[in-house]
Every structure is written in C-alpha cells, then in structure tokens.
C-alpha atoms as a PDB file:
ATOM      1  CA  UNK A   1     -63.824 -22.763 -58.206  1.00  0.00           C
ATOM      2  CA  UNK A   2     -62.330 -26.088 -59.526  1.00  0.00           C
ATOM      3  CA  UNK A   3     -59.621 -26.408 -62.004  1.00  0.00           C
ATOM      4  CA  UNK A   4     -61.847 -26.884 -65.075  1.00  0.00           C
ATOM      5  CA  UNK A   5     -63.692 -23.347 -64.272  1.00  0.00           C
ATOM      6  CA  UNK A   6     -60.970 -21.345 -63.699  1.00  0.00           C
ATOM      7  CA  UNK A   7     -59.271 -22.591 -67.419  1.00  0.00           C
ATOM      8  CA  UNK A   8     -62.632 -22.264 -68.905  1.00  0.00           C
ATOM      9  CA  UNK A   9     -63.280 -19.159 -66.935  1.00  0.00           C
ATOM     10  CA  UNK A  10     -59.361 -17.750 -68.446  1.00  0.00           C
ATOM     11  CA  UNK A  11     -60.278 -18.729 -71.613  1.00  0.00           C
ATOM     12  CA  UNK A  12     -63.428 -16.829 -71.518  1.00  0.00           C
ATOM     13  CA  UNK A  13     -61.519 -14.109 -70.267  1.00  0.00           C
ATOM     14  CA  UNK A  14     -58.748 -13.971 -72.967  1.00  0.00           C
ATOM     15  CA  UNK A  15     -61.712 -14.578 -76.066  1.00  0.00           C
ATOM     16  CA  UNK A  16     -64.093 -12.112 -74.376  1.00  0.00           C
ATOM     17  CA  UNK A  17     -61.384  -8.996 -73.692  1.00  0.00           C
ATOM     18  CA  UNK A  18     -59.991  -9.000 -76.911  1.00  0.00           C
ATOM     19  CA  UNK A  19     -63.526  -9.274 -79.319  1.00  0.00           C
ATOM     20  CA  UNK A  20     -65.114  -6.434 -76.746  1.00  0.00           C
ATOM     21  CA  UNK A  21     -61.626  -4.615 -77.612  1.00  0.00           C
ATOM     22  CA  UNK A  22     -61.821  -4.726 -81.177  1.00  0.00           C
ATOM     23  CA  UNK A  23     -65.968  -3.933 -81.094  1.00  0.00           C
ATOM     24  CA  UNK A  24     -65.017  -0.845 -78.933  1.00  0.00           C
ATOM     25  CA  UNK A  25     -62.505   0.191 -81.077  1.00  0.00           C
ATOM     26  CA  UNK A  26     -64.720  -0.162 -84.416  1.00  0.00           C
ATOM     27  CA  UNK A  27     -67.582   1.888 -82.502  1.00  0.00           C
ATOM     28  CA  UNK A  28     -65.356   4.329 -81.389  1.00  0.00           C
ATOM     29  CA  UNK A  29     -63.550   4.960 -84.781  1.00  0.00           C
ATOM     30  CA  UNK A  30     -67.173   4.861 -86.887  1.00  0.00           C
ATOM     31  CA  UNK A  31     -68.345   7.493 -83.771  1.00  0.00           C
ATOM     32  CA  UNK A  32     -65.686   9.766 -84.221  1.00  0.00           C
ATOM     33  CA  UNK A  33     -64.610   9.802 -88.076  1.00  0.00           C
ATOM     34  CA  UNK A  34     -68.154   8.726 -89.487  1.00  0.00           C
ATOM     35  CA  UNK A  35     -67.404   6.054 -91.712  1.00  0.00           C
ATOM     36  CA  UNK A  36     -65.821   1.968 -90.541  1.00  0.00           C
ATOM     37  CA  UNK A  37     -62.514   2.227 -90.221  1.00  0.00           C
ATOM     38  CA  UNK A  38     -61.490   0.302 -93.571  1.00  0.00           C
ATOM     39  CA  UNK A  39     -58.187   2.527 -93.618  1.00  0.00           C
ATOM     40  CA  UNK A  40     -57.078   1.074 -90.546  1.00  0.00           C
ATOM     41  CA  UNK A  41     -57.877  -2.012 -91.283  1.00  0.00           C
ATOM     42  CA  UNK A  42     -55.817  -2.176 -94.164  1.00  0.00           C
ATOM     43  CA  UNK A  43     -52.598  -0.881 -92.547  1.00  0.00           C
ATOM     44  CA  UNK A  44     -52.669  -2.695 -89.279  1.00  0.00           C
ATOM     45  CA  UNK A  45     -53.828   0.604 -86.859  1.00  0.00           C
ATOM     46  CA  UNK A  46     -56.461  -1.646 -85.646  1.00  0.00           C
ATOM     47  CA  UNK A  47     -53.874  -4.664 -85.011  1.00  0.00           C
ATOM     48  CA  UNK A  48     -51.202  -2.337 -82.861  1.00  0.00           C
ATOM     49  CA  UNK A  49     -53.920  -0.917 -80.648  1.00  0.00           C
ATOM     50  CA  UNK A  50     -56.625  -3.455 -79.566  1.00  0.00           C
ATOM     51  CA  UNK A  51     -53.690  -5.705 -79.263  1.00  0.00           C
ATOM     52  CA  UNK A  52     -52.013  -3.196 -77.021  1.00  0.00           C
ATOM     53  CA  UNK A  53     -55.120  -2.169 -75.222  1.00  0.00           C
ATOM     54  CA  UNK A  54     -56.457  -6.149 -74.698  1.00  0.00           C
ATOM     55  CA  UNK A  55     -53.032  -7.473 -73.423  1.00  0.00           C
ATOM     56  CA  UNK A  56     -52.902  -5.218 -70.635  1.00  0.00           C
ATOM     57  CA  UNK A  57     -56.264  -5.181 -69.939  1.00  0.00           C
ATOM     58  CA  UNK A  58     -55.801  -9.216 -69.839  1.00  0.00           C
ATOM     59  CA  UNK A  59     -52.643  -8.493 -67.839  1.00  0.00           C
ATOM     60  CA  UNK A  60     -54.492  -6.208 -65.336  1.00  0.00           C
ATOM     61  CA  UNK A  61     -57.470  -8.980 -64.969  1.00  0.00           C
ATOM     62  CA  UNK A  62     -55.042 -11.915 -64.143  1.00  0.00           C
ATOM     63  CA  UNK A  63     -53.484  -9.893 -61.545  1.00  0.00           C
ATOM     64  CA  UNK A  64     -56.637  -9.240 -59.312  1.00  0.00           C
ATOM     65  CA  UNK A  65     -58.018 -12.275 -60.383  1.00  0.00           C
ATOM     66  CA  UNK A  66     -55.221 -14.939 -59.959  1.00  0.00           C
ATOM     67  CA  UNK A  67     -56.625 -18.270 -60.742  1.00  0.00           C
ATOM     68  CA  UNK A  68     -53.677 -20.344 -58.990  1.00  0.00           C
ATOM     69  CA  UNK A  69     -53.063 -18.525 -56.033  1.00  0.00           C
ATOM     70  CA  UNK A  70     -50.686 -20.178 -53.573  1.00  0.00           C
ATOM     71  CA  UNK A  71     -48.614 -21.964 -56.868  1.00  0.00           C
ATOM     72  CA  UNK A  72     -45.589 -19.968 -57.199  1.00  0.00           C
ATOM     73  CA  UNK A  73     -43.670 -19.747 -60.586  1.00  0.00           C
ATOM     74  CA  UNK A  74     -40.161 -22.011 -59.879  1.00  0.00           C
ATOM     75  CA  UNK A  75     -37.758 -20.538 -62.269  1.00  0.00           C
ATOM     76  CA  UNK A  76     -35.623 -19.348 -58.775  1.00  0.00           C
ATOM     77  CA  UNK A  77     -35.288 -22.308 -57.580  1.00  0.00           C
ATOM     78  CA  UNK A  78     -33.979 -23.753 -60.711  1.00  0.00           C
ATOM     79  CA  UNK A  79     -30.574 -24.889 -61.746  1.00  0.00           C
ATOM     80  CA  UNK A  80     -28.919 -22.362 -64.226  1.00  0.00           C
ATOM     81  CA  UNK A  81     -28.061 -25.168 -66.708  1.00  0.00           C
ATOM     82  CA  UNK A  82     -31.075 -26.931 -66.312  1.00  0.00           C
ATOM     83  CA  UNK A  83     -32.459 -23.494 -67.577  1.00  0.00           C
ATOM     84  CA  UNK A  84     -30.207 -23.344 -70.427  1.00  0.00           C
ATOM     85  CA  UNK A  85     -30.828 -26.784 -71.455  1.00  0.00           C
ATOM     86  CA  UNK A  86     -34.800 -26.581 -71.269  1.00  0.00           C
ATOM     87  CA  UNK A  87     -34.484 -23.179 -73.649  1.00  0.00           C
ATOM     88  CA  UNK A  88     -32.173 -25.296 -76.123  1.00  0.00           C
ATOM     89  CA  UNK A  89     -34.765 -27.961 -76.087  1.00  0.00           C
ATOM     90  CA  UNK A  90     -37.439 -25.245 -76.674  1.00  0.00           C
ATOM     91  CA  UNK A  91     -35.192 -23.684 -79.438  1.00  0.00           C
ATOM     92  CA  UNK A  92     -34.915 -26.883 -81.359  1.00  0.00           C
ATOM     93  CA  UNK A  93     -38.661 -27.723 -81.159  1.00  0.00           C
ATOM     94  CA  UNK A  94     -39.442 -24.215 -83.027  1.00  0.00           C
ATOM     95  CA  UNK A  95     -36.654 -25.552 -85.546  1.00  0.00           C
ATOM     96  CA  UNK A  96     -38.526 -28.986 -85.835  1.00  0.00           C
ATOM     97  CA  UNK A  97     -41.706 -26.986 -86.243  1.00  0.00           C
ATOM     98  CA  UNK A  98     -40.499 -25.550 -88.581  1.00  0.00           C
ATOM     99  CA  UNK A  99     -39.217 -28.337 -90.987  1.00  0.00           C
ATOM    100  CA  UNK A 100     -43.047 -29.420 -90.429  1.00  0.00           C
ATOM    101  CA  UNK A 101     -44.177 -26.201 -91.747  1.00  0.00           C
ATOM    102  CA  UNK A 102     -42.305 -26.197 -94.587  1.00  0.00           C
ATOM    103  CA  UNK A 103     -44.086 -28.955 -95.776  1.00  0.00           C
ATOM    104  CA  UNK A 104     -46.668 -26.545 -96.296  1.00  0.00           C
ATOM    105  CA  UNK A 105     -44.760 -24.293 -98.856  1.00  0.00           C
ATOM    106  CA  UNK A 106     -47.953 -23.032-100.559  1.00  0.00           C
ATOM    107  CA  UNK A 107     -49.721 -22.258 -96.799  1.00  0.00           C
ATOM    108  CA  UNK A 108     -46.909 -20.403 -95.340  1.00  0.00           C
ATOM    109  CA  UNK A 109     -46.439 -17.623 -98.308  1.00  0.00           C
ATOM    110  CA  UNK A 110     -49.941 -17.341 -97.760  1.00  0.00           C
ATOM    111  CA  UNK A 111     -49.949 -16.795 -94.428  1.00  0.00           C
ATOM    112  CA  UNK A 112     -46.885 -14.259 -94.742  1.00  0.00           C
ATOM    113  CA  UNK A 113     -48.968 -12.742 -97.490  1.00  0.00           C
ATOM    114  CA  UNK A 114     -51.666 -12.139 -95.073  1.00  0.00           C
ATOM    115  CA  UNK A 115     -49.692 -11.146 -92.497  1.00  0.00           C
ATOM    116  CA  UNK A 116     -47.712  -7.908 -93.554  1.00  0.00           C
ATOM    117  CA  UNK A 117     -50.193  -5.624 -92.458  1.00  0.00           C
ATOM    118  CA  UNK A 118     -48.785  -6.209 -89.188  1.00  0.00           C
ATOM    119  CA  UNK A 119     -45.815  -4.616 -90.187  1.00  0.00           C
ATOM    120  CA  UNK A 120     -47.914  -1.556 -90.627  1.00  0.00           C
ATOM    121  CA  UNK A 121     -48.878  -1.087 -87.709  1.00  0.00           C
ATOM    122  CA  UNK A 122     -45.521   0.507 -86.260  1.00  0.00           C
ATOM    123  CA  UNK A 123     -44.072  -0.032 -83.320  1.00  0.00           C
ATOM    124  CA  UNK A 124     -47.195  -0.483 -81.620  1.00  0.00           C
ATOM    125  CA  UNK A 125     -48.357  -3.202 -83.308  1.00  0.00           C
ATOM    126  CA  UNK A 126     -45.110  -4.943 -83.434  1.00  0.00           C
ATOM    127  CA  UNK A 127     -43.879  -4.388 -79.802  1.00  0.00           C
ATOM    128  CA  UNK A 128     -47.657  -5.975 -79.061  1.00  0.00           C
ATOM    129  CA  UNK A 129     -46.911  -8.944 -81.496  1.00  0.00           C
ATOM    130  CA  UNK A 130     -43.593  -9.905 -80.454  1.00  0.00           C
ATOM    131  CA  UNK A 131     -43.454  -8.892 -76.575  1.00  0.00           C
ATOM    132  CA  UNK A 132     -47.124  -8.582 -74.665  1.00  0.00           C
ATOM    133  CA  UNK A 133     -48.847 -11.253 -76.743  1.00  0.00           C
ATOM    134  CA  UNK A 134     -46.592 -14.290 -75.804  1.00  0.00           C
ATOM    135  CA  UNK A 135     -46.487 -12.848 -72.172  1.00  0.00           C
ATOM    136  CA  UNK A 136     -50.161 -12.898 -71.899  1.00  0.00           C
ATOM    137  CA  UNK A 137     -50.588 -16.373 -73.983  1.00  0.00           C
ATOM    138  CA  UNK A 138     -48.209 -18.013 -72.149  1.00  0.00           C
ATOM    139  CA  UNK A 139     -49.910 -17.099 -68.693  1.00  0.00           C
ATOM    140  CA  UNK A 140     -53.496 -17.813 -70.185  1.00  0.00           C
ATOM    141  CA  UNK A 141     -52.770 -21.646 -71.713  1.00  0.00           C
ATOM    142  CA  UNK A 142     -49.555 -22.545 -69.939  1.00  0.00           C
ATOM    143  CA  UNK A 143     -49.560 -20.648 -66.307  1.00  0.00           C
ATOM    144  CA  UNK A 144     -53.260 -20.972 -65.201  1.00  0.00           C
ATOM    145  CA  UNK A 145     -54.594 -23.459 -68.027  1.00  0.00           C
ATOM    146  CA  UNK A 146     -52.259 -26.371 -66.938  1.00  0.00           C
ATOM    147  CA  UNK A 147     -52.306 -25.730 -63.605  1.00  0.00           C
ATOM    148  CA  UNK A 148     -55.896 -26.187 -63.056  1.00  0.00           C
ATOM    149  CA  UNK A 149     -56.478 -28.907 -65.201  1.00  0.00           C
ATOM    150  CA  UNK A 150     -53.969 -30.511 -63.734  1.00  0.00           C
ATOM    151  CA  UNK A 151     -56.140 -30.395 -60.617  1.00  0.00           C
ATOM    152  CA  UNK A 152     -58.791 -32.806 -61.976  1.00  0.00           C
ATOM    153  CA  UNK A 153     -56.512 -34.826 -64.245  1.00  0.00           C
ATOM    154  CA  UNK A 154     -53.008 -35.791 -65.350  1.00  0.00           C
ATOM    155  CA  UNK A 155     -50.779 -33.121 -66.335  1.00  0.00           C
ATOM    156  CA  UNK A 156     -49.599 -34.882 -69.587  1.00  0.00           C
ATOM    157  CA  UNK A 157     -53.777 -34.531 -70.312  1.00  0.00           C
ATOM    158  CA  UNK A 158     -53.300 -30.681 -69.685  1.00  0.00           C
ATOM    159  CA  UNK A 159     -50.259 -29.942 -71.375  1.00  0.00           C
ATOM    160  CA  UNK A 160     -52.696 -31.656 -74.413  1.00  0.00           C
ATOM    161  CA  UNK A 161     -55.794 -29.925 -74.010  1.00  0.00           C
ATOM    162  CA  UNK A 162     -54.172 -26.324 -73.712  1.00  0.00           C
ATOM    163  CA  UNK A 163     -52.346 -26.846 -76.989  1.00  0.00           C
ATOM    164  CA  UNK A 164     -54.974 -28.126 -78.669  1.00  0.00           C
ATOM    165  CA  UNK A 165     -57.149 -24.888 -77.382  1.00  0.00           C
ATOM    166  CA  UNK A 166     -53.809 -22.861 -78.344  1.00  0.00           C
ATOM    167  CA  UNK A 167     -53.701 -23.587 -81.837  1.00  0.00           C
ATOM    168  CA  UNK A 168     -57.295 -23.570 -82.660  1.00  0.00           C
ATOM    169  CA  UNK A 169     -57.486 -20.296 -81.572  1.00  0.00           C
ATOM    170  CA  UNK A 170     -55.161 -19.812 -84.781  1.00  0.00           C
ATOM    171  CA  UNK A 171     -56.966 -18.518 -87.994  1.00  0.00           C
ATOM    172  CA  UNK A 172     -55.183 -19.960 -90.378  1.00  0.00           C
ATOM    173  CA  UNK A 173     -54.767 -24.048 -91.023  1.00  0.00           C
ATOM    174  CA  UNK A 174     -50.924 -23.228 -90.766  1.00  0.00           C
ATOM    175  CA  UNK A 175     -51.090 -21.457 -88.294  1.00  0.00           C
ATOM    176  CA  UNK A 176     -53.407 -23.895 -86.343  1.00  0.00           C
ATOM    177  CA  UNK A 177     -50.814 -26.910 -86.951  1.00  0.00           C
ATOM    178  CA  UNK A 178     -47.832 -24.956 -86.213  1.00  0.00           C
ATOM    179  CA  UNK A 179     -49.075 -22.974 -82.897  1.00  0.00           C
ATOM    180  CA  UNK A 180     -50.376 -26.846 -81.816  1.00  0.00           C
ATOM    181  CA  UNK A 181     -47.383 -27.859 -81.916  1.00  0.00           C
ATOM    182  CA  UNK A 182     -45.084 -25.187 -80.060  1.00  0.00           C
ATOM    183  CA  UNK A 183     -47.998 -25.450 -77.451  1.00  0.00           C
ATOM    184  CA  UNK A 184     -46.705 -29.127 -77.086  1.00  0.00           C
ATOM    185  CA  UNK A 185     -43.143 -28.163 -76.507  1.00  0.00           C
ATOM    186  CA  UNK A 186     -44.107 -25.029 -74.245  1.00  0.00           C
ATOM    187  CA  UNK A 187     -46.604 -26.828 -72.477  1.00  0.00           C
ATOM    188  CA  UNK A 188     -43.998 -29.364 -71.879  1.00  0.00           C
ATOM    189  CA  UNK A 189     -41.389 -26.986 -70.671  1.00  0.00           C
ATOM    190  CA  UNK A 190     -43.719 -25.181 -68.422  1.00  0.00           C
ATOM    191  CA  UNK A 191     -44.804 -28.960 -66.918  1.00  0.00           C
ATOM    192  CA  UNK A 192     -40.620 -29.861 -66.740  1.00  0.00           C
ATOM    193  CA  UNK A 193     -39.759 -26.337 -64.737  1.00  0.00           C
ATOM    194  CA  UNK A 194     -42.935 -25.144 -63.318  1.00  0.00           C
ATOM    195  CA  UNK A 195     -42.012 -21.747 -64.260  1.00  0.00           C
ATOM    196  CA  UNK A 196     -43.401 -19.541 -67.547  1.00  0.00           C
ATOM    197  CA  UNK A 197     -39.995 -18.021 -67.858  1.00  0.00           C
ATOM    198  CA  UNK A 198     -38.254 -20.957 -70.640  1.00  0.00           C
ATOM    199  CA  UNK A 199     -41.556 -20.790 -72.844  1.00  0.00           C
ATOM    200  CA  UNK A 200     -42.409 -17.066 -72.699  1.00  0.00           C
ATOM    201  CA  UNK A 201     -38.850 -16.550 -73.808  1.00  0.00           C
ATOM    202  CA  UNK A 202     -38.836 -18.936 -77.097  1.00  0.00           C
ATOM    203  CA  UNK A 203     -42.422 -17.273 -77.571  1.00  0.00           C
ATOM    204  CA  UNK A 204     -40.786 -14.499 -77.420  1.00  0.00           C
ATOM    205  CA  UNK A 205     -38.335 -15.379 -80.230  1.00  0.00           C
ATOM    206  CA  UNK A 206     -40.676 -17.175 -82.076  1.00  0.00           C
ATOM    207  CA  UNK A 207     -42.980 -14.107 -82.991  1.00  0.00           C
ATOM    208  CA  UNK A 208     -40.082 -11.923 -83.563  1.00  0.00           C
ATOM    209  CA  UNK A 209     -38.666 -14.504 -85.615  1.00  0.00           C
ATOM    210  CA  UNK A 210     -42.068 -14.331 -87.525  1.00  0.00           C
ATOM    211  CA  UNK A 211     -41.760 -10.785 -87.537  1.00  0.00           C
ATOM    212  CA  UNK A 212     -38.447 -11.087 -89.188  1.00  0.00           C
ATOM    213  CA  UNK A 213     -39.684 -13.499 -91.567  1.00  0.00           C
ATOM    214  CA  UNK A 214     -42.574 -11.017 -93.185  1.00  0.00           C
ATOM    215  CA  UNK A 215     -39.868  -8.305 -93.239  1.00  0.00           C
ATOM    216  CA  UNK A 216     -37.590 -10.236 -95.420  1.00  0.00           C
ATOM    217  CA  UNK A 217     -39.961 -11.376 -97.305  1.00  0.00           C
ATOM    218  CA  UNK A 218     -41.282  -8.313 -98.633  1.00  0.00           C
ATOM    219  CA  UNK A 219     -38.071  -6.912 -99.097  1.00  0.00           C
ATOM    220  CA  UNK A 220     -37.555  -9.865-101.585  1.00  0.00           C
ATOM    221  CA  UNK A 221     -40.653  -9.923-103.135  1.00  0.00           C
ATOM    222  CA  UNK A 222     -41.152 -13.499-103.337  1.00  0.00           C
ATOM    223  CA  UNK A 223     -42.203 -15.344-100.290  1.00  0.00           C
ATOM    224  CA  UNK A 224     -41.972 -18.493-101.658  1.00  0.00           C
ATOM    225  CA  UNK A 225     -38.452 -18.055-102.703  1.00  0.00           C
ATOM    226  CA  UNK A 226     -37.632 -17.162 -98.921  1.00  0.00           C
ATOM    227  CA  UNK A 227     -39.205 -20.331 -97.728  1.00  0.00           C
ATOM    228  CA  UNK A 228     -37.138 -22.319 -99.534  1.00  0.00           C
ATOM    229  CA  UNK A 229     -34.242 -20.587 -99.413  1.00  0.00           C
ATOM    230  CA  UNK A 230     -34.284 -21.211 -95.040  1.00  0.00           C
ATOM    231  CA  UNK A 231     -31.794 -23.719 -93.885  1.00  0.00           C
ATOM    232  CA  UNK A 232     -35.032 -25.191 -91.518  1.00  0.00           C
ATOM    233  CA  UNK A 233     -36.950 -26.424 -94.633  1.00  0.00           C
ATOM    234  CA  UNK A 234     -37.831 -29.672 -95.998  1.00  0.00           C
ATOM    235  CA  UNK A 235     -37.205 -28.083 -99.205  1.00  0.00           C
ATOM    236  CA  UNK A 236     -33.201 -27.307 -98.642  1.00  0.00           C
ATOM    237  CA  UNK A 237     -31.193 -29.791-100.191  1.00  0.00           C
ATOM    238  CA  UNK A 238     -29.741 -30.713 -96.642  1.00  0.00           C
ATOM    239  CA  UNK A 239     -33.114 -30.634 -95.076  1.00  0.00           C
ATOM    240  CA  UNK A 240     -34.401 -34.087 -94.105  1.00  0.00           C
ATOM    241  CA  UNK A 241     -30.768 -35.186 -92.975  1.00  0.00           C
ATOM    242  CA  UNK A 242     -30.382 -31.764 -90.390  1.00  0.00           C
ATOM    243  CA  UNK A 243     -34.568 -32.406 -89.448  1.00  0.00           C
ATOM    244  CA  UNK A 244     -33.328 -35.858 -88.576  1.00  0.00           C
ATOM    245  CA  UNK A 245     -30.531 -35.144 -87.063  1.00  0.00           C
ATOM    246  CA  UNK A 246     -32.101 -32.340 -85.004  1.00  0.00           C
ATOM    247  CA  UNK A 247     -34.977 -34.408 -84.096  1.00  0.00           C
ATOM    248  CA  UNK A 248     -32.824 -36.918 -82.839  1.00  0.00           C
ATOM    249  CA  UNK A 249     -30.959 -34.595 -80.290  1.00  0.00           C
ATOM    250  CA  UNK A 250     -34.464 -33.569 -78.945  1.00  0.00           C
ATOM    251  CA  UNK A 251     -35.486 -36.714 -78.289  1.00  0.00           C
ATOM    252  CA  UNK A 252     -32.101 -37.046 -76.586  1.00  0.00           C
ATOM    253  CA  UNK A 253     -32.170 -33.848 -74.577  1.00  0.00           C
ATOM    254  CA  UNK A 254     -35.867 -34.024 -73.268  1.00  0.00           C
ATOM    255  CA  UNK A 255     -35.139 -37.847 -72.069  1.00  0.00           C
ATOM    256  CA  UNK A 256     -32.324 -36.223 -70.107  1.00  0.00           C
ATOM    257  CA  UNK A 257     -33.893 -33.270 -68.747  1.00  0.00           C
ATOM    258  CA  UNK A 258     -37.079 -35.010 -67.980  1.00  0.00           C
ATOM    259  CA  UNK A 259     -34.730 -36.800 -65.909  1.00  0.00           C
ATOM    260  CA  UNK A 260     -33.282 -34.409 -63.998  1.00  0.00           C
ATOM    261  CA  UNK A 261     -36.826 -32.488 -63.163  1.00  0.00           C
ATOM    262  CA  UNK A 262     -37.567 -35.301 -61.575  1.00  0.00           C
ATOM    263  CA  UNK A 263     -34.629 -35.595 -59.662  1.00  0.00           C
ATOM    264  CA  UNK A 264     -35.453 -31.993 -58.605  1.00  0.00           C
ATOM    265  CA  UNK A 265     -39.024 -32.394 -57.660  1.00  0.00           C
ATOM    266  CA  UNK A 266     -38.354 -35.071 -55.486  1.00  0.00           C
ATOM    267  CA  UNK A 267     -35.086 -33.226 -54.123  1.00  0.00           C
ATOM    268  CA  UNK A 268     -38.095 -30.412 -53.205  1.00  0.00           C
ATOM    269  CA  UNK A 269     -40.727 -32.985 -51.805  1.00  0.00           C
ATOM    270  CA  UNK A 270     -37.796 -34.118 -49.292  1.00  0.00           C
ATOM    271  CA  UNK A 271     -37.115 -30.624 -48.415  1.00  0.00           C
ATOM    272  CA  UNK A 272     -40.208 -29.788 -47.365  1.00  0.00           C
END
C-alpha cells in the first residue's frame, strides 16, 4: 500500500473506531437501562469511556497493523539538548497559540462552557483526555500520517495536510484554528527529530493545561474573566509586547534547531 492509503487508511481507522465506539456504547446503554442515555450524556460518562475504550482499541490496531514498518522512531539517537530545545520551541508555540486564541475572547468561554462536562467524567474521562488521546493523535497525524505522505511528496506538504486534517477534525471554530495550528508546530517537531516523543509530550501538556483551564474556570464562575486575566492573552496589558517578543525567540530557536537536524541527518546518512 502507498503512502496516501495507509494515511487515508489511519484516518479511516481513527474516524471509524471511535463513531462505532460511541454507537456501541449508546446501544448498549438503551439495551440495558431502556431509555438513551441522556444522563450520561450530560455528565461526561459517555466521554470517559468510549474515549477510554476507542484509544486502546486504536492503540491495539496500530500495533498489528503498523503502517511504517521498517521507520524507527529517533528520539535515541538524539542529542539531549537538542531534545530540550525542540520541547522549548514546542512550549512557546502553545504560548503563541495561545495569544492567537485570545483573540477570540467570546469563542474560548464558549468553548470552556461547553467543555466542563468533561470534568464529569472522573478520572476516566480525564486520564483519557489528557494522557491516551494525544498518544493516539500524535501516532495517527504525526507518526504514520507524515510518514507516508511524505512518500509521494515533500514533507513540508505533509506536515500541512495532517494539520489541516488535525484541526478539522475539531468541532468547534476555536478549536479548529487552534488544534491547526499546534498541528503545525508538532508536525514540525516530529519532521525536525523524527521521533513522536517532543510532540506527544507538549500534547500532553497542552490538554492538561486545557483541563486546568475548565477547572479554574468554574471555580471562578466567569470564564471570560479567566481569559483575560492569563498572562498569554492579547487582552493583558503586556500582551502584544511578550507575543512579540515570544514570537521573535521562536523564529530564532527553530532557525537554529532546523539547523542542527540537519547537521544530524547528514551526520546519520555518512554513518551509514
């Protein structure tokens, strides 16, 4: 199977596993209890379980399965520091993404609005949120989607295409723009080190930063408040000079490291 098949054919995958999931769980409940299970939608049951159940399931797939075989991950082979420095670089693009965001002041209390039934669903749900989903994301449209793109085309072109599949997977127009653009700077990281490890980590954060966010926020009671209240945000006095600033030592740091991945790619090609 070419490279456009086998993303297609993981994207399938990662769509099809997760709707049959949620069906199955519906059926199952309405078999069971007799009536839809309204309840759990409300409180975020549903959430923590199919999202449980479909990760691993997903997890379980892409193990048999394994669309790249023969590409191993490189995070051994890489420098510590050059490590250190791509995860900085990945830490200040969910900063910058989040000055962008903030734009949106209306859109994000929404979203967070929207969004606290996840902290509903317990552990489960949360533990699924902030741990197995950016596991199993970040091997669906970084691991296996650039790779085999990258077979037919340029890997700049795939690093694209599975962000722009990323964030339109997204529900909400917020969401959409801001999981675009972390796909950028993941997919970016994963085409610098090869290796999942940098981006699944700042995924990682990011969702248990989000996590953190809806917390706060309905402790407070005013969402919008909270947004505007971060340091991150267009709307804090000091905003536009730190987003500036910031954006600025990105542009710095992924000129440099860009730099140095391909000094170690071609240290590798001459190796072997």
């Amino acid at each position: 199977m070419k490279g456009w098949g086998k993303a297609i054919l993981a994207l399938v995958l990662f769509v099809a596993i997760k709707f049959i999931v949620i069906v199955l769980f519906r059926v199952g409940y309405e078999a069971i209890f007799g009536s839809e299970p309204d309840v759990v939608l409300s409180n975020g049951i549903l959430l923590g379980y199919t999202t449980l159940i479909s990760s691993i399931i997903i997890l379980i797939a892409l193990y048999f399965w394994r669309p790249i075989r023969g590409i191993p991950d490189r995070i051994r082979s890489l420098p510590l520091l050059f490590c250190i420095g791509l995860i900085f670089l990945g830490f200040l693009g969910i900063v910058l993404n989040s000055f962008v965001l903030s734009a949106l002041v209306d859109s994000q209390a929404d979203l967070l609005q929207k969004s606290k039934f996840i902290l509903d669903s317990g552990f489960i749900g949360i533990f699924g949120v902030v741990i197995l989903v950016p596991i199993v994301e970040e091997l669906i449209f970084r691991r296996v989607m650039i790779e085999a793109i990258s077979e037919q085309t340029k890997p700049i072109i795939a690093v694209l295409i599975s962000s722009l599949v990323f964030g339109s997977l997204h529900g909400e127009p917020v969401q959409i723009l801001g999981a675009t653009l972390l796909g950028l700077v993941f997919g970016w990281l994963y085409y610098q080190s090869g290796s999942i490890v940098p981006s699944t980590l700042l995924h990682i954060f990011n969702n248990g930063y989000f996590v953190l966010a809806l917390y706060l926020s309905q402790e407070k009671g005013e969402n919008i408040d909270f947004i505007e209240d971060q340091l991150f945000s267009l709307n804090h006095p000091w905003g536009i000079y730190i987003a500036l600033f910031l954006l600025l030592v990105f542009v710095l740091l992924a000129k440099k490291l860009s730099l140095r991945s391909r000094h170690l790619k071609q240290k590798n090609e001459e190796l072997i």
